[in-house]
Protein backbone atom coordinates (compact mmCIF):
# COMPACT_ATOMS: atom_id res chain seq x y z
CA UNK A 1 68.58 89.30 24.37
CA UNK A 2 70.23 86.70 22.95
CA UNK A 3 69.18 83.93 20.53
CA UNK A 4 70.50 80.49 21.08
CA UNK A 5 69.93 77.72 18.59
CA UNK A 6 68.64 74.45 20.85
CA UNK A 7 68.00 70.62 20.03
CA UNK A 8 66.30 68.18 21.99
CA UNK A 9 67.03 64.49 22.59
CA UNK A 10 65.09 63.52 19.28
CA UNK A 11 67.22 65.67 16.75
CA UNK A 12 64.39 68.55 16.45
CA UNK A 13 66.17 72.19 16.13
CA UNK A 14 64.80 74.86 17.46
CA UNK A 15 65.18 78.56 18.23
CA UNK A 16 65.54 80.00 21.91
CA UNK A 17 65.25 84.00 23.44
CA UNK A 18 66.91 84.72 26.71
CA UNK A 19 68.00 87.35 28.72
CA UNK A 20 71.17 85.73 29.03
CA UNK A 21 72.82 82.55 29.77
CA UNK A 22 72.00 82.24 33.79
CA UNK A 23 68.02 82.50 32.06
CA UNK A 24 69.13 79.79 29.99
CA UNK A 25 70.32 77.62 32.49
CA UNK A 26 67.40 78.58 34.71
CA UNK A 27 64.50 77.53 32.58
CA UNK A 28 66.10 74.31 31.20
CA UNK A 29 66.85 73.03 35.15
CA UNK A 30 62.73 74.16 35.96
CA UNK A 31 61.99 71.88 32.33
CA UNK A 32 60.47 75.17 31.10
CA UNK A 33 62.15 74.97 27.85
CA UNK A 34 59.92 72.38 25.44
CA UNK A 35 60.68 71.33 21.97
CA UNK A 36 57.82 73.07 19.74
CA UNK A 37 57.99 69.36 17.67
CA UNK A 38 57.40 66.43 19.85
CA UNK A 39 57.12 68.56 23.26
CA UNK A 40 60.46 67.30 25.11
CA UNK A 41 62.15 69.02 27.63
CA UNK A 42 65.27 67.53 27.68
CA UNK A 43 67.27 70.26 25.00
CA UNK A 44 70.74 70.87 24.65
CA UNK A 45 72.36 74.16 23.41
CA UNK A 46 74.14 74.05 20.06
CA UNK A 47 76.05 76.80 18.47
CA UNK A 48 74.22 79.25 17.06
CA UNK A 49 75.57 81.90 14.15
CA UNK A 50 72.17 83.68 14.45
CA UNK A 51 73.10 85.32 17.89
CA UNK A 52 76.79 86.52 16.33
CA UNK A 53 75.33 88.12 13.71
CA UNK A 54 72.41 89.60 15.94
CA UNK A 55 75.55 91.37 17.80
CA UNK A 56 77.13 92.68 15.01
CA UNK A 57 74.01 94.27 13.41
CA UNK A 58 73.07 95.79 16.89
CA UNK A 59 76.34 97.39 17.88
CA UNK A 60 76.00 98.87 13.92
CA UNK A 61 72.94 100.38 14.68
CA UNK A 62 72.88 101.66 17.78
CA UNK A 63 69.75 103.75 19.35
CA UNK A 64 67.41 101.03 17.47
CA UNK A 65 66.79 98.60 20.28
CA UNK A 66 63.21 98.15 19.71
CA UNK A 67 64.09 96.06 16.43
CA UNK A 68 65.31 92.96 18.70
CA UNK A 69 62.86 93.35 21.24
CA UNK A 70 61.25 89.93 21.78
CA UNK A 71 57.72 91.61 22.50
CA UNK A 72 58.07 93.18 18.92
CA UNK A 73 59.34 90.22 17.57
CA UNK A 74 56.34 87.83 18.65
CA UNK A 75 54.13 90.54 17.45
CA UNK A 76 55.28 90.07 14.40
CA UNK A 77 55.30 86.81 14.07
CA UNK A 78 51.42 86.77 15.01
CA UNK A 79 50.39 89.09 12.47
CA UNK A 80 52.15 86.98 10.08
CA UNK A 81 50.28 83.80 10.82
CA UNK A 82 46.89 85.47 11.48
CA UNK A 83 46.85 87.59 8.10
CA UNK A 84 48.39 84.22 6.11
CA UNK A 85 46.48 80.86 8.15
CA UNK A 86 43.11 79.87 8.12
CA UNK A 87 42.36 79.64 12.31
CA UNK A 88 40.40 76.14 12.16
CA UNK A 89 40.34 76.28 15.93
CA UNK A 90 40.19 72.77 17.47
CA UNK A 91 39.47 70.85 14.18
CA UNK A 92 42.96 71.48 13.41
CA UNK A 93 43.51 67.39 12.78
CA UNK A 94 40.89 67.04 10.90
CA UNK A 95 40.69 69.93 8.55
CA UNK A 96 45.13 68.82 8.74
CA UNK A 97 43.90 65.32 7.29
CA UNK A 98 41.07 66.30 4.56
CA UNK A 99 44.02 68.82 3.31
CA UNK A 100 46.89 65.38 3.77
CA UNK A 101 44.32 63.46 1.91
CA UNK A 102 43.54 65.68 -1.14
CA UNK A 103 39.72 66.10 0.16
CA UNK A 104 39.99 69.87 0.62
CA UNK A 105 42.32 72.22 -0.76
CA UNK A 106 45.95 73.04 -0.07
CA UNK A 107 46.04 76.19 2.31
CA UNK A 108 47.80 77.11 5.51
CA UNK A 109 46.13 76.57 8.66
CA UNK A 110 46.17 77.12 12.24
CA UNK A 111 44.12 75.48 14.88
CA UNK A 112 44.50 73.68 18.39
CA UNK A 113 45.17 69.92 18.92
CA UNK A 114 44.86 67.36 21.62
CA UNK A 115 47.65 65.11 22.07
CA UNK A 116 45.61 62.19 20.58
CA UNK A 117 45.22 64.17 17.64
CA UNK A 118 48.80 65.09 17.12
CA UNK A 119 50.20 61.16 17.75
CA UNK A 120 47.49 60.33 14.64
CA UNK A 121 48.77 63.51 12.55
CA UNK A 122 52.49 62.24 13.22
CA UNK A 123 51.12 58.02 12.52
CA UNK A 124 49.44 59.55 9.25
CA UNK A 125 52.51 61.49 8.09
CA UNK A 126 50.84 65.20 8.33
CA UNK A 127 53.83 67.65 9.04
CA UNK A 128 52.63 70.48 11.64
CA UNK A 129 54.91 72.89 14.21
CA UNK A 130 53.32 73.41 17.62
CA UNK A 131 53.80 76.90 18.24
CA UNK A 132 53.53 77.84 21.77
CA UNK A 133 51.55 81.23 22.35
CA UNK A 134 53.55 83.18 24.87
CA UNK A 135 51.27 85.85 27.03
CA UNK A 136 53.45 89.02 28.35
CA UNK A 137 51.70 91.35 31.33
CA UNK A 138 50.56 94.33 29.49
């Protein structure tokens, strides 16, 4: 696996997991590869220290594999969000704005949007990632 660090045309950085470079090259030419920001496809590689250092720390501890798994990794991930977000399931923009506004309290939250709703989070100045939610054959 390794971990390249990508940007798209508008400056957002971003994280990438591929087999390998051919993968890479592969799902950027098939526009599979989308910014998790503003949703362009049009991303360029940049050099990433995250991916030398993931090297290093596996050829230390060899036998442990399972640690960089990317199956493992997303798990992770989504039992960090679901134990530490409120899921607000599609009223994600507006429970986004009372929260913006000061009409409900601070909290962390995680919910669906449409893309009307994210171009009037952006207008009003509400800062939320779109995550994509990857689904792997069991």
């Amino acid at each position: 696996m390794i971990i390249y660090d990508l940007n798209c045309e508008k400056g957002h950085k971003f994280e990438g997991w591929f087999k390998d470079r051919n993968a890479f090259e592969h799902q950027k030419s098939e526009k599979l590869i989308i910014c998790p920001v503003c949703g362009n496809v049009d991303v360029e590689l940049v050099p990433s220290t995250i991916s030398i250092m993931a090297r290093d720390v596996r050829s230390s501890r060899r036998g442990s594999a399972e640690e960089f798994s990317l199956p493992k990794a997303i798990e992770l991930f989504h039992e960090y969000v679901n134990k530490n977000f409120d899921d607000v399931g599609p009223k994600f923009a507006e429970v986004a704005l009372k929260i913006h506004h000061g009409e409900e309290e601070k909290r962390n939250i995680k919910g669906t949007t449409t893309e009307n709703e994210e171009e009037i989070l952006r207008g009003e100045g509400v800062q939320f990632l779109k995550i994509p939610v990857p689904k792997f054959d069991s």
